[in-house]
C-alpha atoms as a PDB file:
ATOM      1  CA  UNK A   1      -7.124 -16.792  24.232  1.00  0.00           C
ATOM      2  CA  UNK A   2      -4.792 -20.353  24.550  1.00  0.00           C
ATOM      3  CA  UNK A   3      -5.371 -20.580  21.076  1.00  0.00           C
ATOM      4  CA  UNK A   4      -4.209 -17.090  20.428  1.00  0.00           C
ATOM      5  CA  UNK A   5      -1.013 -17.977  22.449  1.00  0.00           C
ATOM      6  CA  UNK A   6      -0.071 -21.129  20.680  1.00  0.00           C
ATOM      7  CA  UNK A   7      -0.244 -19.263  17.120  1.00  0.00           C
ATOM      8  CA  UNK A   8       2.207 -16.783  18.691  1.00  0.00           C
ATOM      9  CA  UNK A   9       5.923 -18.156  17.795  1.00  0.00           C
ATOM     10  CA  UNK A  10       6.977 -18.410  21.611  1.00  0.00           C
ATOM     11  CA  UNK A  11       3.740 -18.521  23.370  1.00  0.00           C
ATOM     12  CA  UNK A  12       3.259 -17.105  26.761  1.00  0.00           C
ATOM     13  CA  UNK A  13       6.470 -15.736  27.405  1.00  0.00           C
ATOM     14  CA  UNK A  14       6.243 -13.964  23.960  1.00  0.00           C
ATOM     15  CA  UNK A  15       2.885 -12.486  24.721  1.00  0.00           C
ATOM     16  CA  UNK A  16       3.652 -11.199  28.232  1.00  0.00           C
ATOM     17  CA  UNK A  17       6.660  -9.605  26.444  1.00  0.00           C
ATOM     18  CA  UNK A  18       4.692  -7.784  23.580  1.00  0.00           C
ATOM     19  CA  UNK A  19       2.386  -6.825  26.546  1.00  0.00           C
ATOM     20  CA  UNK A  20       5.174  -5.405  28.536  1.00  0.00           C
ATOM     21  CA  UNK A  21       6.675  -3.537  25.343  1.00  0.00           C
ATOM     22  CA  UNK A  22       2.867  -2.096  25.067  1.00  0.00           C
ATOM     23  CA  UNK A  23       2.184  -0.723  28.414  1.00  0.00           C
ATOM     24  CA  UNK A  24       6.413   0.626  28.452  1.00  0.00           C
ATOM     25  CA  UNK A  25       5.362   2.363  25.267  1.00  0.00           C
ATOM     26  CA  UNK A  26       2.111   3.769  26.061  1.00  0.00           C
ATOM     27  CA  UNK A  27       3.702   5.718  28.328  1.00  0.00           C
ATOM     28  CA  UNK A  28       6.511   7.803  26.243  1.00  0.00           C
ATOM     29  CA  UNK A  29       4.995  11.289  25.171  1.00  0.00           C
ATOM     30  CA  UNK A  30       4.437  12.338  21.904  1.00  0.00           C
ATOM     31  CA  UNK A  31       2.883   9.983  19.767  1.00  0.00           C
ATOM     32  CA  UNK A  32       2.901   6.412  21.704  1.00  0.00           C
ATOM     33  CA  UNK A  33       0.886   4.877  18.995  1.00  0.00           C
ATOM     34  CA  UNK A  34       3.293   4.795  16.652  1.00  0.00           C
ATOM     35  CA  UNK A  35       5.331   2.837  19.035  1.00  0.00           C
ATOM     36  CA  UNK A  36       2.538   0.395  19.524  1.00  0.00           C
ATOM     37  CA  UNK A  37       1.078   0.151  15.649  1.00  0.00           C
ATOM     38  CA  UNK A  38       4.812  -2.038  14.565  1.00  0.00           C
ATOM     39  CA  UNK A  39       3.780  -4.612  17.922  1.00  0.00           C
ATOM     40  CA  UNK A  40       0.038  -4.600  16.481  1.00  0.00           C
ATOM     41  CA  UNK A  41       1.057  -5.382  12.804  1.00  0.00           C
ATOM     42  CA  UNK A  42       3.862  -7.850  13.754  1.00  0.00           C
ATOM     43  CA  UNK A  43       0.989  -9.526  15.729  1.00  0.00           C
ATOM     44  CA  UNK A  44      -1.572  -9.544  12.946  1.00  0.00           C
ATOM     45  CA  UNK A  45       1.297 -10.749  10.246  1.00  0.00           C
ATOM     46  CA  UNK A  46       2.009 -13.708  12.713  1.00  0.00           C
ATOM     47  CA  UNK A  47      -1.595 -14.285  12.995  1.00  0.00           C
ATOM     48  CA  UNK A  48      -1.637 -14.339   9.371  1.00  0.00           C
ATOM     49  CA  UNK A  49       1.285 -16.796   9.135  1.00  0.00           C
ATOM     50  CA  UNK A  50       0.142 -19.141  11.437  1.00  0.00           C
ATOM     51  CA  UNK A  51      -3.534 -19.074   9.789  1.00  0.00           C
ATOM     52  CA  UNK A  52      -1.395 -20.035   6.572  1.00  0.00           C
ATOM     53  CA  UNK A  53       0.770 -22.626   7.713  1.00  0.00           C
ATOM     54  CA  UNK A  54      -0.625 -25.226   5.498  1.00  0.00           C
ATOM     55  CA  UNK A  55      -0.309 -23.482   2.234  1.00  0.00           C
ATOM     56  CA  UNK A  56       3.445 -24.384   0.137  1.00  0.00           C
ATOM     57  CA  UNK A  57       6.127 -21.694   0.437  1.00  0.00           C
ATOM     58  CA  UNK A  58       8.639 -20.046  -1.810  1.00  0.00           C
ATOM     59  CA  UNK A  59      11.368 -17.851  -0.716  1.00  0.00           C
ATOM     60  CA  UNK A  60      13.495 -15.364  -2.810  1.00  0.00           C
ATOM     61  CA  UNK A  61      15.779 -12.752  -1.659  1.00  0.00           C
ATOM     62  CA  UNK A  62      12.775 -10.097   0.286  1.00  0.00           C
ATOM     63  CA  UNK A  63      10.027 -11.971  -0.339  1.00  0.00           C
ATOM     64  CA  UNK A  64       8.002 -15.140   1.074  1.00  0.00           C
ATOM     65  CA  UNK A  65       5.089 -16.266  -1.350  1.00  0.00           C
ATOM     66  CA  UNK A  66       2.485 -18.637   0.370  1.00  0.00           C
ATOM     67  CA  UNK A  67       0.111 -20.439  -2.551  1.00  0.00           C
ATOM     68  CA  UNK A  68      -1.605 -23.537  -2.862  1.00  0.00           C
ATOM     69  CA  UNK A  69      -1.074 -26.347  -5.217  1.00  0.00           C
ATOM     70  CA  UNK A  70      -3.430 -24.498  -7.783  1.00  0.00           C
ATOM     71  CA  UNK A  71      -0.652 -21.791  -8.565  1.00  0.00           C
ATOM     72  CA  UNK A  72       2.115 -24.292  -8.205  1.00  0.00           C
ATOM     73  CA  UNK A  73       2.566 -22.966 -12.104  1.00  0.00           C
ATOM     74  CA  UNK A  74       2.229 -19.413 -11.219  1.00  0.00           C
ATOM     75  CA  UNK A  75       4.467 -19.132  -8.130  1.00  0.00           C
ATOM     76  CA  UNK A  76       7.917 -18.084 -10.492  1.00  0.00           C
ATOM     77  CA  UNK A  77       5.839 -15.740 -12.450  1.00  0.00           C
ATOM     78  CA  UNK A  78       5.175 -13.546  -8.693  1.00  0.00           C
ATOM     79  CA  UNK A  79       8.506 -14.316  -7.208  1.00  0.00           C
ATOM     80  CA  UNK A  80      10.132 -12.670 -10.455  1.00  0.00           C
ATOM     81  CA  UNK A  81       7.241  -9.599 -10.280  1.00  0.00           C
ATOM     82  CA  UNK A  82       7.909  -8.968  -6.060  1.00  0.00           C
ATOM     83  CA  UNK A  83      11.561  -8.885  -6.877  1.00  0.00           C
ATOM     84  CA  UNK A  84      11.151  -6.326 -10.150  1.00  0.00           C
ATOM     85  CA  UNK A  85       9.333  -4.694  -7.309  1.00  0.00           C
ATOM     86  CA  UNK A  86      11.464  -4.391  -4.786  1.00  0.00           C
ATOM     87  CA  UNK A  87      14.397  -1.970  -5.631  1.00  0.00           C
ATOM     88  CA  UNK A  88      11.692   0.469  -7.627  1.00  0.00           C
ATOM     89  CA  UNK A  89       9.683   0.642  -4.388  1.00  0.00           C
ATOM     90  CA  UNK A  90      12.598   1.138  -1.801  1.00  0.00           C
ATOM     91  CA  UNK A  91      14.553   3.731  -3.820  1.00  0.00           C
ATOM     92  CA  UNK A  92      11.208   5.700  -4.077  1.00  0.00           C
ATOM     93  CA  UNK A  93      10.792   5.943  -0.617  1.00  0.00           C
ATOM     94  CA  UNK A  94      14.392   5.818   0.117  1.00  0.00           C
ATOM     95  CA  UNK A  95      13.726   2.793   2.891  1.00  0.00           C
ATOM     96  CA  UNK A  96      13.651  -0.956   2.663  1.00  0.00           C
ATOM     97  CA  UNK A  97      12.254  -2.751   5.706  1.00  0.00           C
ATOM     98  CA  UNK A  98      13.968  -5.398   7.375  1.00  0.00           C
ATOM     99  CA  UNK A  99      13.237  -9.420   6.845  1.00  0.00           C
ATOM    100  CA  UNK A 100      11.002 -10.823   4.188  1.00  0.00           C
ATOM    101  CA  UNK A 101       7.897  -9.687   3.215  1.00  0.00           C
ATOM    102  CA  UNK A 102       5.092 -11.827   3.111  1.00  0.00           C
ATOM    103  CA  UNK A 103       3.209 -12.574  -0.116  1.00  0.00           C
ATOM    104  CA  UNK A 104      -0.524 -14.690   0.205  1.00  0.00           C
ATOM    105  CA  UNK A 105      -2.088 -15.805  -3.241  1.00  0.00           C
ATOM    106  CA  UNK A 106      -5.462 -16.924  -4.057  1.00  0.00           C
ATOM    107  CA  UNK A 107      -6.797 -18.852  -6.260  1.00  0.00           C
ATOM    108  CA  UNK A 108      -9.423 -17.075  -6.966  1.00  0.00           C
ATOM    109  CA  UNK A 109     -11.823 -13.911  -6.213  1.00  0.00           C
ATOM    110  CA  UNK A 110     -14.215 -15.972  -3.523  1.00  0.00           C
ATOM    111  CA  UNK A 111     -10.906 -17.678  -1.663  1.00  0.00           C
ATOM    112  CA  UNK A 112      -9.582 -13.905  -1.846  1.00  0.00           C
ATOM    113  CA  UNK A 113     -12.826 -12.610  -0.147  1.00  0.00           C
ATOM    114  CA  UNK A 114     -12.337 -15.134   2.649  1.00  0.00           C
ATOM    115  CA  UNK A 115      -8.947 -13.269   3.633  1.00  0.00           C
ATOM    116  CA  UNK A 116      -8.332 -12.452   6.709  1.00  0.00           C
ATOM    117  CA  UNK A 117      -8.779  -8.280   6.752  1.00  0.00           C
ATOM    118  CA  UNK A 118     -10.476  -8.359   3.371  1.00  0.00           C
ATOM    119  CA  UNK A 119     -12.291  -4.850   2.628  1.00  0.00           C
ATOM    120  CA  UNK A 120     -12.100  -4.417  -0.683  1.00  0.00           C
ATOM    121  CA  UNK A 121     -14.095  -4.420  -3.661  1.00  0.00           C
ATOM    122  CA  UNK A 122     -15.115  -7.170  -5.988  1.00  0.00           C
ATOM    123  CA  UNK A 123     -12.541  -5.914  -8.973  1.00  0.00           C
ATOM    124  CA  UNK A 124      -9.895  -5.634  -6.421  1.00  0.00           C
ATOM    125  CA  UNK A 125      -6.411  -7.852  -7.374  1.00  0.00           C
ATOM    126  CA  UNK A 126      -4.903  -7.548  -4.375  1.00  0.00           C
ATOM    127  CA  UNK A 127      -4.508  -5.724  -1.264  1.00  0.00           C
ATOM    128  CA  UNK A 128      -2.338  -4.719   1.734  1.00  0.00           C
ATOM    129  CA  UNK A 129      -3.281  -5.161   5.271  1.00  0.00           C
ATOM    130  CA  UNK A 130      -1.704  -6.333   8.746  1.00  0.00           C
ATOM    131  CA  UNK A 131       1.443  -6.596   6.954  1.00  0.00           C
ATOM    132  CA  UNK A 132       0.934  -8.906   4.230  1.00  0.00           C
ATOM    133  CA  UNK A 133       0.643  -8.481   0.710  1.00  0.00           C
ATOM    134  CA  UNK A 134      -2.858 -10.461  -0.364  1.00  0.00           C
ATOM    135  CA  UNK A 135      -3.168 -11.112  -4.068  1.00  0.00           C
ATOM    136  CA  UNK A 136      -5.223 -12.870  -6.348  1.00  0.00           C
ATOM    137  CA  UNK A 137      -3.894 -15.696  -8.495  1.00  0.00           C
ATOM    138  CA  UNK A 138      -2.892 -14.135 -12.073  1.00  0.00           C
ATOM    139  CA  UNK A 139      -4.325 -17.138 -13.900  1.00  0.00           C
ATOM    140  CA  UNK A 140      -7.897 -15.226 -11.978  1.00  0.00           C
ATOM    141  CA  UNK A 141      -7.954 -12.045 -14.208  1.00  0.00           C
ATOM    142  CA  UNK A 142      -5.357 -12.171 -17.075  1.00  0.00           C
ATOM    143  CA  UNK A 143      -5.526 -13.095 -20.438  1.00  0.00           C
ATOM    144  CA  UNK A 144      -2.151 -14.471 -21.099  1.00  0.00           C
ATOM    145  CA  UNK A 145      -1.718 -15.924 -17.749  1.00  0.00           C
ATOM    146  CA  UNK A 146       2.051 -16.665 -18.518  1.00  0.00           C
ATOM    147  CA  UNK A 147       3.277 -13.538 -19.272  1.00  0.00           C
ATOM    148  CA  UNK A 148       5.692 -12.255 -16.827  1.00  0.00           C
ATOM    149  CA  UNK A 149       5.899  -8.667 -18.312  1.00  0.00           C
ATOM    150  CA  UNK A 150       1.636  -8.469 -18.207  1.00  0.00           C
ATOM    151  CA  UNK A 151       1.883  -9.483 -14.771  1.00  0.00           C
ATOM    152  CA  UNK A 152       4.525  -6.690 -13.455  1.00  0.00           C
ATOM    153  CA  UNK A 153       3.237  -4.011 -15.616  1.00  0.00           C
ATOM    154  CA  UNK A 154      -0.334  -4.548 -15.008  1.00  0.00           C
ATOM    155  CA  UNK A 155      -0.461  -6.772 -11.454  1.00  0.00           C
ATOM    156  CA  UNK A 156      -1.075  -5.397  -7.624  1.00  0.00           C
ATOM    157  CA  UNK A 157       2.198  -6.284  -6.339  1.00  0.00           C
ATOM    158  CA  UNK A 158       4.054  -3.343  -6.999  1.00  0.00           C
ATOM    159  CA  UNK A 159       1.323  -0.936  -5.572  1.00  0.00           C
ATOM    160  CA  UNK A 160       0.906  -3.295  -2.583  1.00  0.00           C
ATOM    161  CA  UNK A 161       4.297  -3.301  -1.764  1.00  0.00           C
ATOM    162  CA  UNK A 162       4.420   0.147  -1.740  1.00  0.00           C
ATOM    163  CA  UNK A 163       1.645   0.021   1.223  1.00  0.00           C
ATOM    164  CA  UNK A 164       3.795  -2.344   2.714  1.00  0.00           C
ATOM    165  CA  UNK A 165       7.101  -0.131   2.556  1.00  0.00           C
ATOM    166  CA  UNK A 166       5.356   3.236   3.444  1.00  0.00           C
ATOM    167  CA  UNK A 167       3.237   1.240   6.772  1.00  0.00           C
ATOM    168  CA  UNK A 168       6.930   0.193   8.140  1.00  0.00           C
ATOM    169  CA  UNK A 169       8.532   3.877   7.502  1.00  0.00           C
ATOM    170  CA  UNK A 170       5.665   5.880   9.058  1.00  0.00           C
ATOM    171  CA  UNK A 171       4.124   3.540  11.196  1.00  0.00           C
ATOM    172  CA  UNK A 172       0.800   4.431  10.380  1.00  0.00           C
ATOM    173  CA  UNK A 173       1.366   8.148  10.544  1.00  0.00           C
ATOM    174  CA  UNK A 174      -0.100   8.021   7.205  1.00  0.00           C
ATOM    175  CA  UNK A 175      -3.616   9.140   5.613  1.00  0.00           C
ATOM    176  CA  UNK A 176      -5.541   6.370   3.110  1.00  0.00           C
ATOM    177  CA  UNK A 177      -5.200   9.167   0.243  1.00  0.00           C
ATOM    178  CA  UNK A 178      -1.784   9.324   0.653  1.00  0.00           C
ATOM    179  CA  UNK A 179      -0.859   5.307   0.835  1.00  0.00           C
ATOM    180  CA  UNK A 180      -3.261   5.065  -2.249  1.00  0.00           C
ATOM    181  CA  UNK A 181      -1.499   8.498  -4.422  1.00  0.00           C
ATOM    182  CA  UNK A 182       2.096   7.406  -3.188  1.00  0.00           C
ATOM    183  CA  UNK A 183       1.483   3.189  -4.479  1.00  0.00           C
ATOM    184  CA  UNK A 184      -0.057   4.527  -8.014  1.00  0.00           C
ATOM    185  CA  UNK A 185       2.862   7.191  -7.974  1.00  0.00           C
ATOM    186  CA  UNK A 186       5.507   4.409  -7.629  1.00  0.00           C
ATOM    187  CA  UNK A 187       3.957   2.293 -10.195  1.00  0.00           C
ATOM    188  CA  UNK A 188       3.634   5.280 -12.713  1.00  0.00           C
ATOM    189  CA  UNK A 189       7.072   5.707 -12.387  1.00  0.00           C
ATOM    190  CA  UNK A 190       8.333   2.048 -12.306  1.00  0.00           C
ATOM    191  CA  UNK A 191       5.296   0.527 -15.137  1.00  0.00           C
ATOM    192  CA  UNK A 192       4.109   3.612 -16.336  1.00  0.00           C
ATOM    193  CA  UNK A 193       0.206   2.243 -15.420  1.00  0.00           C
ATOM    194  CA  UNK A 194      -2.420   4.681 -14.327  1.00  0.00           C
ATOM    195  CA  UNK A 195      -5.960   4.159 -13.789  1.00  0.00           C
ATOM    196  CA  UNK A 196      -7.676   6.553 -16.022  1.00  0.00           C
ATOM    197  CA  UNK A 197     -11.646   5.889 -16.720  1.00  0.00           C
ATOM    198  CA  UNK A 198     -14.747   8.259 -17.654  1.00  0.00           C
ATOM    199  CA  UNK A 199     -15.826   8.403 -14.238  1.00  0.00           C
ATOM    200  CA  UNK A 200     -12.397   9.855 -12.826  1.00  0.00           C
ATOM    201  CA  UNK A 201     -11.995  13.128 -15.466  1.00  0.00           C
ATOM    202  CA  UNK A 202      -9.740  15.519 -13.552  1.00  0.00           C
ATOM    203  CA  UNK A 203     -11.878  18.313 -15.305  1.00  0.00           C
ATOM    204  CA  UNK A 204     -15.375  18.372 -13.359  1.00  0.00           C
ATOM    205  CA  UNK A 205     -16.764  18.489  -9.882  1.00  0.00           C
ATOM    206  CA  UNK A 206     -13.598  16.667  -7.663  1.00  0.00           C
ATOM    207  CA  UNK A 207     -13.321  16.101  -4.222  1.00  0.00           C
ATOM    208  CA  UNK A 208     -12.171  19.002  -1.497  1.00  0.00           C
ATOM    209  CA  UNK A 209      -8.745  17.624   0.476  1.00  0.00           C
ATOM    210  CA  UNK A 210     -11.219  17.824   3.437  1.00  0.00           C
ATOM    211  CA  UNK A 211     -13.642  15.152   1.936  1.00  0.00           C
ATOM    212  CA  UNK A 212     -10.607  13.127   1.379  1.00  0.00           C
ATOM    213  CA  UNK A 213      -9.148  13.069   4.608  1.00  0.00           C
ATOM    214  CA  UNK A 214     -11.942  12.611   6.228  1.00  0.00           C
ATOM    215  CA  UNK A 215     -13.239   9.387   4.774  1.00  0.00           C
ATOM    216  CA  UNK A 216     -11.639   8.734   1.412  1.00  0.00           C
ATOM    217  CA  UNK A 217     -12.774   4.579   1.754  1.00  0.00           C
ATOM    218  CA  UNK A 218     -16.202   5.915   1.441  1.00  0.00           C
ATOM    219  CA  UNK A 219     -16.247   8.672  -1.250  1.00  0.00           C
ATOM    220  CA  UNK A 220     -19.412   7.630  -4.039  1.00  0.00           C
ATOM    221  CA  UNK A 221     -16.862   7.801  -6.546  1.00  0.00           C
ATOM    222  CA  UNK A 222     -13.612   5.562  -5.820  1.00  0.00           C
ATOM    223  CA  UNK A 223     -12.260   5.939  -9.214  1.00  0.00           C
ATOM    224  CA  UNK A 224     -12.143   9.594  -9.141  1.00  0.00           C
ATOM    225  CA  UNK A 225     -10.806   9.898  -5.218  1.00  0.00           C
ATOM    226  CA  UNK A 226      -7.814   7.236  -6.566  1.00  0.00           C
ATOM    227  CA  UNK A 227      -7.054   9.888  -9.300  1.00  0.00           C
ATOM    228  CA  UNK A 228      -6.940  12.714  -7.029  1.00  0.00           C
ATOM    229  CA  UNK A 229      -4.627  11.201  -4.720  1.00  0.00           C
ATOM    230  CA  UNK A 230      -2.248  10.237  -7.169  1.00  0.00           C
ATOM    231  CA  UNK A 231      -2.228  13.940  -8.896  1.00  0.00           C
ATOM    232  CA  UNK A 232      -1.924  15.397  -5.662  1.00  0.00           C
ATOM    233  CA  UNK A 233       1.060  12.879  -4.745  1.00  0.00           C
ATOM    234  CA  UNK A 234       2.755  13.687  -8.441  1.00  0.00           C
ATOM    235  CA  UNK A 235       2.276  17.734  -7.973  1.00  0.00           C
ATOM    236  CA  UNK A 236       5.031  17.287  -5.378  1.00  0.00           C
ATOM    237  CA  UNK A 237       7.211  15.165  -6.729  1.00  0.00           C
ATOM    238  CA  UNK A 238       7.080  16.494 -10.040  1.00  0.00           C
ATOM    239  CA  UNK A 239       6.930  20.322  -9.659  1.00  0.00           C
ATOM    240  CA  UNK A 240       8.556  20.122  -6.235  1.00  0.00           C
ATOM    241  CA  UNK A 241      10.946  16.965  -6.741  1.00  0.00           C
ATOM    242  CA  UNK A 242      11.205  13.574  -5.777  1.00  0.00           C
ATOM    243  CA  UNK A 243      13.784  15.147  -2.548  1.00  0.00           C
ATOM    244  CA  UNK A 244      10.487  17.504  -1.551  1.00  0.00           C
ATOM    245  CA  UNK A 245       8.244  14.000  -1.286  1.00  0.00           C
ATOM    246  CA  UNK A 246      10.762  12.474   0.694  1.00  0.00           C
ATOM    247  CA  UNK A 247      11.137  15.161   2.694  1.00  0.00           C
ATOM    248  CA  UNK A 248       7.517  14.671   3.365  1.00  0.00           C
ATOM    249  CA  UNK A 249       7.874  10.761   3.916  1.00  0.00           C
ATOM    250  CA  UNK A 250      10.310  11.650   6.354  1.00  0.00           C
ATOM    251  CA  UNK A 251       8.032  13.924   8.157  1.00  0.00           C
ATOM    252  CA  UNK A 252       5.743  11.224   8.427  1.00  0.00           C
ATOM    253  CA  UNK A 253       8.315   8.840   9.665  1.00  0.00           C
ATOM    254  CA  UNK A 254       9.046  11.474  12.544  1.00  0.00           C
ATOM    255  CA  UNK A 255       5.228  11.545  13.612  1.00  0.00           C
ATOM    256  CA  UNK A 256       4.298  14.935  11.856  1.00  0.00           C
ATOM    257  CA  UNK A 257       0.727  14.610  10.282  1.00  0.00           C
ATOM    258  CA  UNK A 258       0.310  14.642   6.541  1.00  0.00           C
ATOM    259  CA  UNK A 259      -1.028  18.150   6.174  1.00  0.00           C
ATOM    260  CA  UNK A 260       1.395  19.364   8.444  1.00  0.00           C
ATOM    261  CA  UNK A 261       4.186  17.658   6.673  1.00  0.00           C
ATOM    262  CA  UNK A 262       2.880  18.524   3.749  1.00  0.00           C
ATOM    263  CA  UNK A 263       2.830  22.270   4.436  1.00  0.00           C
ATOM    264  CA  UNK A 264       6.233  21.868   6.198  1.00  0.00           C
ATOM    265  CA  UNK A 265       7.716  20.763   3.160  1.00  0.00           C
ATOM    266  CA  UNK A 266       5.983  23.018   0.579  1.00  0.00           C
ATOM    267  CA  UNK A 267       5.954  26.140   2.215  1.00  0.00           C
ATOM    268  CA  UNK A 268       2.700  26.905   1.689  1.00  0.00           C
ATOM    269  CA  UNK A 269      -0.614  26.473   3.562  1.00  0.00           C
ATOM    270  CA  UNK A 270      -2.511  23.075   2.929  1.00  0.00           C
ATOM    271  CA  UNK A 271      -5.238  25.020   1.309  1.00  0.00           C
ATOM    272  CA  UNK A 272      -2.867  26.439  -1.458  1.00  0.00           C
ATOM    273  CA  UNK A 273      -1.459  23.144  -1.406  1.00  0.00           C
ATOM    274  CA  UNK A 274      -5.489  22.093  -2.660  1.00  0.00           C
ATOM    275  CA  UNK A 275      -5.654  24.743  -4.747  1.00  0.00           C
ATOM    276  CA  UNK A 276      -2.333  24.345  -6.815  1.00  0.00           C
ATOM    277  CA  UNK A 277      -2.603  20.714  -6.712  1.00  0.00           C
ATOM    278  CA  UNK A 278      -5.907  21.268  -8.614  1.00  0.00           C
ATOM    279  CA  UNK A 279      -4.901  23.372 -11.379  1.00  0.00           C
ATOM    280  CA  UNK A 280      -1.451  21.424 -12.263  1.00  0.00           C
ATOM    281  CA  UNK A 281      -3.614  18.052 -12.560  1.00  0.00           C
ATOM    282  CA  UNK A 282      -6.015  19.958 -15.380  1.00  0.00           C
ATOM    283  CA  UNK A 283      -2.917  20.731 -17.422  1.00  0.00           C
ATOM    284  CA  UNK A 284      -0.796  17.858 -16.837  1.00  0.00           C
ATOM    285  CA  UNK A 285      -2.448  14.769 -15.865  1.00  0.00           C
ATOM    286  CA  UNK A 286      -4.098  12.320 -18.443  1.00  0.00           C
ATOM    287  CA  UNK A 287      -7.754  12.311 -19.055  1.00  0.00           C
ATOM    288  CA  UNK A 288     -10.351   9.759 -20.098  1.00  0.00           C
ATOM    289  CA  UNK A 289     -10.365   9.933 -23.876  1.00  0.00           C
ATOM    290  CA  UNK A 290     -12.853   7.911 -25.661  1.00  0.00           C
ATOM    291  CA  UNK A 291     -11.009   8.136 -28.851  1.00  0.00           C
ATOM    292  CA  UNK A 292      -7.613   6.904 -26.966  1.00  0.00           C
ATOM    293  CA  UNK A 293      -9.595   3.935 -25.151  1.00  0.00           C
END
């Protein structure tokens, strides 16, 4: 526990404060937890900080990127991608948090694996968690390691920051298929990317919205539950509008639940929602083409 206190910027008097601000919060009605969740991430992200004190620093206008002399040669390369990030992300979700963001890069995939809230899989370049943006180096997966325009096309740190922007509007109040369909959603639109295989065909057997809000981290098929989430984040921004989705973030922001915000904003039942969502993706999504890959 003392050394708990001494990586909090403050110490005691700064914990008996964000203990205060818990209890005081835990007892407003409505939804108290999404009171608490910004005191639990700024906690983890100091954490975080703290763990990472020894690594060199490099500031730009919204960002903080935290490497080690390894990607001393890299460090310009994701400074120049989080800032190409930033205004595509915030004018998406119409919202830009306050302060800088914090950016961790490692050196490579093991290092990465040893992060602190690591959960994802082995192919994984990056991911968001506790407030922070964890990323692995770009000299670790691509082939021209010094182009710029490969790395903000093709790199994690526009999707991650999209975690990272949507986390601090909603506080939480969010579902994993949604984060995951709204990130992919903003990067379509700002790089044009999507993540189309021969496993994720929008054409067979697909997951029910059920099966995906239930436990979309452990769905058999990962690269098929991405692709639903982005189609059914695209069917309302792009037979709806973008003003309909952030109607919906804003829903979220104001503690409604996803299907309810959802159904809110549509005007139609969540299982229509499923149903239409469904039958635009066949028609207007991309699909795995072995001649076009």
């Amino acid at each position: 526990m003392r050394a708990f206190i001494q990586m909090i910027p403050g110490g005691v008097p700064a914990v008996i404060g964000l203990v205060l601000a818990c209890l005081f919060f835990s007892m407003i009605p409505g939804r108290p937890q999404m009171w608490l969740y910004p005191l639990v991430r700024q906690a983890m992200q100091l954490k975080i900080d703290y763990q990472t004190k020894d690594m060199l620093a490099k500031e730009t206008p919204h960002f903080i990127i935290k490497y080690t002399e390894n990607d001393a040669d890299m460090v310009n390369m994701v400074a120049e991608a989080a800032e190409a990030a930033y205004e595509p992300v915030t004018a998406a979700l119409n919202y830009a948090p306050g302060g800088r963001a914090l950016i961790l890069v490692y050196s490579d995939r093991q290092a990465m694996k040893k992060a602190y809230g690591w959960a994802g899989d082995a192919s994984a370049m990056g991911f968001y968690w506790g407030g922070v943006i964890q990323i692995l180096s770009p000299k670790a997966w691509m082939k021209n390691s010094q182009s710029t325009n490969e790395f903000i096309a093709t790199g994690p740190i526009a999707h991650e920051y999209t975690h990272l922007v949507l986390d601090h509007l909603a506080k939480g109040n969010y579902s994993r298929w949604f984060t995951e369909g709204l990130a992919q959603y903003v990067e379509y639109k700002a790089n044009g990317y999507e993540w189309v295989t021969v496993d994720n065909r929008l054409t067979g057997k697909i997951y029910t919205m059920d099966e995906m809000d239930a436990d979309f981290d452990e769905l058999p098929n990962q690269s098929l539950a991405y692709r639903q989430s982005l189609a059914a984040v695209r069917y309302i921004a792009e037979v709806h509008g973008d003003a309909k989705l952030n109607q919906v973030l804003n829903y979220l922001k104001a503690g409604v639940k996803v299907d309810r915000a959802i159904e809110k904003t549509l005007r139609m039942d969540y299982a229509t929602y499923e149903t239409m969502v469904n039958l635009w993706a066949k028609g207007n999504m991309k699909q795995y083409s072995k001649n076009a890959n």
